[in-house]
PDB file of N, CA and C in Angstrom:
ATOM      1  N   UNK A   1     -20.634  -9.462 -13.245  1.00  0.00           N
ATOM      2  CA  UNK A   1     -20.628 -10.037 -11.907  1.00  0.00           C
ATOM      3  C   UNK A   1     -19.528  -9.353 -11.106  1.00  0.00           C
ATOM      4  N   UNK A   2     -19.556  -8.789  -9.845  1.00  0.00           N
ATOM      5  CA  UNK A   2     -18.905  -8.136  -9.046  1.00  0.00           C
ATOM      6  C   UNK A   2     -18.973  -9.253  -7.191  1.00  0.00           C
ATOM      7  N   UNK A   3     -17.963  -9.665  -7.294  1.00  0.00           N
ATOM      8  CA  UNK A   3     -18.081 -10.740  -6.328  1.00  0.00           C
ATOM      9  C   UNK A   3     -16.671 -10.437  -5.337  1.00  0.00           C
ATOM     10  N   UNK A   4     -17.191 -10.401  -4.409  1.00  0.00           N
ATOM     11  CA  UNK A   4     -16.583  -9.886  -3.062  1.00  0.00           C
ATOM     12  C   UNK A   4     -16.158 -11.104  -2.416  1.00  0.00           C
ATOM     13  N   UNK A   5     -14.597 -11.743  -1.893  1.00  0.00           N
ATOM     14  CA  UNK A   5     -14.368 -13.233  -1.294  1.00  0.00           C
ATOM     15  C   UNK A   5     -13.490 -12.800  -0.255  1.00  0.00           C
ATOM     16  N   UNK A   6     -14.056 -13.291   0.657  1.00  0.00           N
ATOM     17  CA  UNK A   6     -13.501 -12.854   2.140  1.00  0.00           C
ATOM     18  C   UNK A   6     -13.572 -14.218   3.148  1.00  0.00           C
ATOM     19  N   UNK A   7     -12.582 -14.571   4.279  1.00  0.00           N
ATOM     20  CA  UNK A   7     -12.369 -15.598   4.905  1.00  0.00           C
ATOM     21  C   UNK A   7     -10.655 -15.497   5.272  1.00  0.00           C
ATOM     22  N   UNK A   8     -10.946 -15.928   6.399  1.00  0.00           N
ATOM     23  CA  UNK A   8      -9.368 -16.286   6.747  1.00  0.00           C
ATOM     24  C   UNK A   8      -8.525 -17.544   6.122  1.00  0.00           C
ATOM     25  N   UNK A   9      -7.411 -17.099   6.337  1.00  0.00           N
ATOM     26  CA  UNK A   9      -6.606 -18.115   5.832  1.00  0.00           C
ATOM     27  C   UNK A   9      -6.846 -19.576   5.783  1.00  0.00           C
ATOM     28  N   UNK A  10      -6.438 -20.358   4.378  1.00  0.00           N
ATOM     29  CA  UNK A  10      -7.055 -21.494   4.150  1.00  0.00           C
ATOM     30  C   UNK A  10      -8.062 -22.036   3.916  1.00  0.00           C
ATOM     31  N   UNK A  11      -8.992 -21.249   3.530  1.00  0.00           N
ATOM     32  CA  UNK A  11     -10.285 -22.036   3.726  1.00  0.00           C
ATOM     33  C   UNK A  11     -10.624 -22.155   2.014  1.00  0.00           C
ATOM     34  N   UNK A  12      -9.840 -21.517   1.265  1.00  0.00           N
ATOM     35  CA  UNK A  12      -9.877 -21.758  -0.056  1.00  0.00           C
ATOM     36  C   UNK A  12     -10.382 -20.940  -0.988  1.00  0.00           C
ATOM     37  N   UNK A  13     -10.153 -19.538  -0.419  1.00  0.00           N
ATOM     38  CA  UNK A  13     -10.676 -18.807  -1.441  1.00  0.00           C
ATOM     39  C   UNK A  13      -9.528 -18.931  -2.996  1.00  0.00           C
ATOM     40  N   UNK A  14      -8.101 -19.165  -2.866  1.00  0.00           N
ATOM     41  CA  UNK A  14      -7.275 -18.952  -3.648  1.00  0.00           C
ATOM     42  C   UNK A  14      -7.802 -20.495  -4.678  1.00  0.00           C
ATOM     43  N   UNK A  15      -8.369 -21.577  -3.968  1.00  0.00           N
ATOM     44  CA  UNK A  15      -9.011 -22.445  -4.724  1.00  0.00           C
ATOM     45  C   UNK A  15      -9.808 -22.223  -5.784  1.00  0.00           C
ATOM     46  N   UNK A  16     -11.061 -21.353  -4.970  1.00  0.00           N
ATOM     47  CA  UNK A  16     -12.234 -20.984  -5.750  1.00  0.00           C
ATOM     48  C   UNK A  16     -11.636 -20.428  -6.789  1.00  0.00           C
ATOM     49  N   UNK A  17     -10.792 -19.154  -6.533  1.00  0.00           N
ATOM     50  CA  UNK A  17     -10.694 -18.333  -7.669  1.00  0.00           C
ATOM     51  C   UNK A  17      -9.571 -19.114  -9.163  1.00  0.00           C
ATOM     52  N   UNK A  18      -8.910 -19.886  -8.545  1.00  0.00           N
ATOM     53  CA  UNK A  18      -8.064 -20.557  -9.508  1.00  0.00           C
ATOM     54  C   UNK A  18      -9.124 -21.594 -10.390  1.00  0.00           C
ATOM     55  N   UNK A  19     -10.106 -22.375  -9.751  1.00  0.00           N
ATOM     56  CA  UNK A  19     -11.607 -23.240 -10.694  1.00  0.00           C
ATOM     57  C   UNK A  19     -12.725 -21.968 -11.196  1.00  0.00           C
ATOM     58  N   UNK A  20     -12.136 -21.145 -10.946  1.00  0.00           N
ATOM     59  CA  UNK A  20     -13.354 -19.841 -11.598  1.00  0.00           C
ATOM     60  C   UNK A  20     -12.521 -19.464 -13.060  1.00  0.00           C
ATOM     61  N   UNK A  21     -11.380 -19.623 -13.049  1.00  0.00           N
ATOM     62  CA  UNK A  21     -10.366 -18.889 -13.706  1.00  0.00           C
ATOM     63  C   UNK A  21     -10.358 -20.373 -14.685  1.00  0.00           C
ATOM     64  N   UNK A  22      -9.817 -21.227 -14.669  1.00  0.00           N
ATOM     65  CA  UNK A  22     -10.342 -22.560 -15.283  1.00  0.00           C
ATOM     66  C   UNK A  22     -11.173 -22.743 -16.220  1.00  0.00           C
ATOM     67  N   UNK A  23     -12.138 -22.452 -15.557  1.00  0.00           N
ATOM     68  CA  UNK A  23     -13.897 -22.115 -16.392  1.00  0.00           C
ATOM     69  C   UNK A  23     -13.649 -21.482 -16.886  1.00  0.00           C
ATOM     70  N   UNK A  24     -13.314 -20.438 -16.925  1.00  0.00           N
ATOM     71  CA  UNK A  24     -13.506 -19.115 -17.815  1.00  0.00           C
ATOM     72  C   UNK A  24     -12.404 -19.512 -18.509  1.00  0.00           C
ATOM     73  N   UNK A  25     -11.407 -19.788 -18.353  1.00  0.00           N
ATOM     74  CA  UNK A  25     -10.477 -20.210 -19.660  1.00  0.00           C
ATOM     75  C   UNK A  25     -11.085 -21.251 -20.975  1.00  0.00           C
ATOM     76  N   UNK A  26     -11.366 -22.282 -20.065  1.00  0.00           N
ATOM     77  CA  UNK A  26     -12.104 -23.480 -20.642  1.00  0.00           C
ATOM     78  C   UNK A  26     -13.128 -23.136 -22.093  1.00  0.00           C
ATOM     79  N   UNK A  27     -13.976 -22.088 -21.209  1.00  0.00           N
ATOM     80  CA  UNK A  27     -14.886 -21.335 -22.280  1.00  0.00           C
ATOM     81  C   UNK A  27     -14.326 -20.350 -23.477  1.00  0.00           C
ATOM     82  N   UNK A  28     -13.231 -20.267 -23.379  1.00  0.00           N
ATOM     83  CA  UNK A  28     -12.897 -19.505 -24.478  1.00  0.00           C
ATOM     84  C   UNK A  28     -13.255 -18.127 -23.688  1.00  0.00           C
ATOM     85  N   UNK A  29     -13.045 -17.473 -22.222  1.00  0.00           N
ATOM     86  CA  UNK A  29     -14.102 -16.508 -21.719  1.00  0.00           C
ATOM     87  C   UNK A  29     -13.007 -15.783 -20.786  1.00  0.00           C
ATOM     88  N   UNK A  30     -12.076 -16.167 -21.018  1.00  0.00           N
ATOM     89  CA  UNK A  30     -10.795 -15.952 -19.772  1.00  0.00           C
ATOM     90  C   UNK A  30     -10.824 -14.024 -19.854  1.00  0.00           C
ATOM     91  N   UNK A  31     -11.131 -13.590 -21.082  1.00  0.00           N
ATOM     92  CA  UNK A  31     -10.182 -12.198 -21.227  1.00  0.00           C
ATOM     93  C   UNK A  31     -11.941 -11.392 -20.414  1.00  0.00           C
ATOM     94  N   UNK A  32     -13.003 -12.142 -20.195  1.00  0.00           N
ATOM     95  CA  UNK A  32     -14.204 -10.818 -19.827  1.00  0.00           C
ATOM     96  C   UNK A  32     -13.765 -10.898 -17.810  1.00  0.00           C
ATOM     97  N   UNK A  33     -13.129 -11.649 -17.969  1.00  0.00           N
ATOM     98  CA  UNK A  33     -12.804 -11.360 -16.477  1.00  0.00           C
ATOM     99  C   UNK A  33     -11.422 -10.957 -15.754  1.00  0.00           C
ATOM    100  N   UNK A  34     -11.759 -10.124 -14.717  1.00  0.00           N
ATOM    101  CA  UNK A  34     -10.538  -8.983 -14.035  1.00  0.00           C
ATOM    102  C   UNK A  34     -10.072  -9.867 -12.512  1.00  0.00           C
ATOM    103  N   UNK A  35      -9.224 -10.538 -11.853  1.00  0.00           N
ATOM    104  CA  UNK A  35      -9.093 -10.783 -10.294  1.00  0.00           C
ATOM    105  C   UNK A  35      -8.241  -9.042 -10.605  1.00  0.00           C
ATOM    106  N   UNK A  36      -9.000  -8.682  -9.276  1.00  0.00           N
ATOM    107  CA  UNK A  36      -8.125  -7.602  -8.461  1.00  0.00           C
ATOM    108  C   UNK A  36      -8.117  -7.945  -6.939  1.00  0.00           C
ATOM    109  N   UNK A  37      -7.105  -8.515  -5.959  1.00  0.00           N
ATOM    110  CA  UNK A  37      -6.831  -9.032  -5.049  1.00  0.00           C
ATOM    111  C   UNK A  37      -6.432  -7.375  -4.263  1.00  0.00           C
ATOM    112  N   UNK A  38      -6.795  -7.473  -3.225  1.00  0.00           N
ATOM    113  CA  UNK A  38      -6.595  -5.496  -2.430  1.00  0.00           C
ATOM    114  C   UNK A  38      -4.089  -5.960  -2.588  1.00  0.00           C
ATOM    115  N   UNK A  39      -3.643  -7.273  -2.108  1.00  0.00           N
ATOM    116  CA  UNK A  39      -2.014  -7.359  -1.907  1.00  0.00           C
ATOM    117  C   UNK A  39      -1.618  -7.922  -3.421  1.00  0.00           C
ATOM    118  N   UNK A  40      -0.871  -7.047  -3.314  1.00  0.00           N
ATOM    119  CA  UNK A  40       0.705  -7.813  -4.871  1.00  0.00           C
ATOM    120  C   UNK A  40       0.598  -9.388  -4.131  1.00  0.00           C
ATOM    121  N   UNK A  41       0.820  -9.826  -2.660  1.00  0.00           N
ATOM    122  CA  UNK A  41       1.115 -11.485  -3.026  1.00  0.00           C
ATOM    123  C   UNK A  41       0.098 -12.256  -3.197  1.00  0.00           C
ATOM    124  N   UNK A  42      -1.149 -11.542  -2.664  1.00  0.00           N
ATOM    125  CA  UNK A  42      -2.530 -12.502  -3.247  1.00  0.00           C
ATOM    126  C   UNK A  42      -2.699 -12.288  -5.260  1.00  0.00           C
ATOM    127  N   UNK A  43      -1.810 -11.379  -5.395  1.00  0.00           N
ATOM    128  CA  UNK A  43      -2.053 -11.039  -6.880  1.00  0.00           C
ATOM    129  C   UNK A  43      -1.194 -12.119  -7.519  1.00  0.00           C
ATOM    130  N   UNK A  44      -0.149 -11.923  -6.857  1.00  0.00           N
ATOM    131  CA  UNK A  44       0.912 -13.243  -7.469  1.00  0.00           C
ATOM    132  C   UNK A  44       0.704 -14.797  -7.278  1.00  0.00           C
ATOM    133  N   UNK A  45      -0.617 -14.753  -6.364  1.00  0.00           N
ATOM    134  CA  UNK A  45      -1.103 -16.065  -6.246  1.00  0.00           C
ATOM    135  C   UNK A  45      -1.768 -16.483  -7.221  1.00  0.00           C
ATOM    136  N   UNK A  46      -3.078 -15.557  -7.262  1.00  0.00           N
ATOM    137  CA  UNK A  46      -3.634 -16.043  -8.999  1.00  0.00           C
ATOM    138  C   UNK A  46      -3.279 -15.177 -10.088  1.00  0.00           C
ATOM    139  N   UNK A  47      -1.753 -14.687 -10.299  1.00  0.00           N
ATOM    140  CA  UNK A  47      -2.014 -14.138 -11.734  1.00  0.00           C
ATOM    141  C   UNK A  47      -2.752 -12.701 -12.339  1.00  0.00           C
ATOM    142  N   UNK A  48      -2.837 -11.937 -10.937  1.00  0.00           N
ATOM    143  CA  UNK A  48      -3.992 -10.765 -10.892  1.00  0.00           C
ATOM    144  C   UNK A  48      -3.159  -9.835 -10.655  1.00  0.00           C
ATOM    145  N   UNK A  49      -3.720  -8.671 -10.576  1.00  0.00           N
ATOM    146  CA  UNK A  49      -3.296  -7.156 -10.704  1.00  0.00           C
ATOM    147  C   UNK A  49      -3.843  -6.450  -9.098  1.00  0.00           C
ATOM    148  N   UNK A  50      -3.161  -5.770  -8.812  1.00  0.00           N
ATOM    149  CA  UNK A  50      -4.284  -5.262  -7.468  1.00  0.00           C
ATOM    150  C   UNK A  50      -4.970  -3.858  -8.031  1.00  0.00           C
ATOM    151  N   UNK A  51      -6.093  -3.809  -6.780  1.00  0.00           N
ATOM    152  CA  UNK A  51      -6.804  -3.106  -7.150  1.00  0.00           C
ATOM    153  C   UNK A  51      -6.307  -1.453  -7.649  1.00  0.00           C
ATOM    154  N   UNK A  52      -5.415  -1.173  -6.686  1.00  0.00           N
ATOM    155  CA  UNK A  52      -4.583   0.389  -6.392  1.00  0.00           C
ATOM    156  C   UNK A  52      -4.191   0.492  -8.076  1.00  0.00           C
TER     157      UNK A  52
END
């Protein structure tokens, strides 16, 4: 899955991705998935790497 999340501020994308990340922990499934956020502080929001 290759999923693209775009929206201005607040509207909860840092939500989504933190209950996506959840799930996939939950499942025992955490390590088949990558966040690459394009900024270091959206990276430091969930725990992710940037893309560069």
């Amino acid at each position: 899955l290759c999923m693209l999340m775009m929206g201005p501020g607040g509207t909860g994308k840092t939500w989504v991705v933190k209950a996506l990340k959840a799930l996939m922990d939950f499942y025992h499934q955490g390590h088949r998935i990558r966040y690459l956020p394009p900024t270091g502080s959206a990276a430091a929001l969930i725990d992710g790497t940037t893309v560069n």
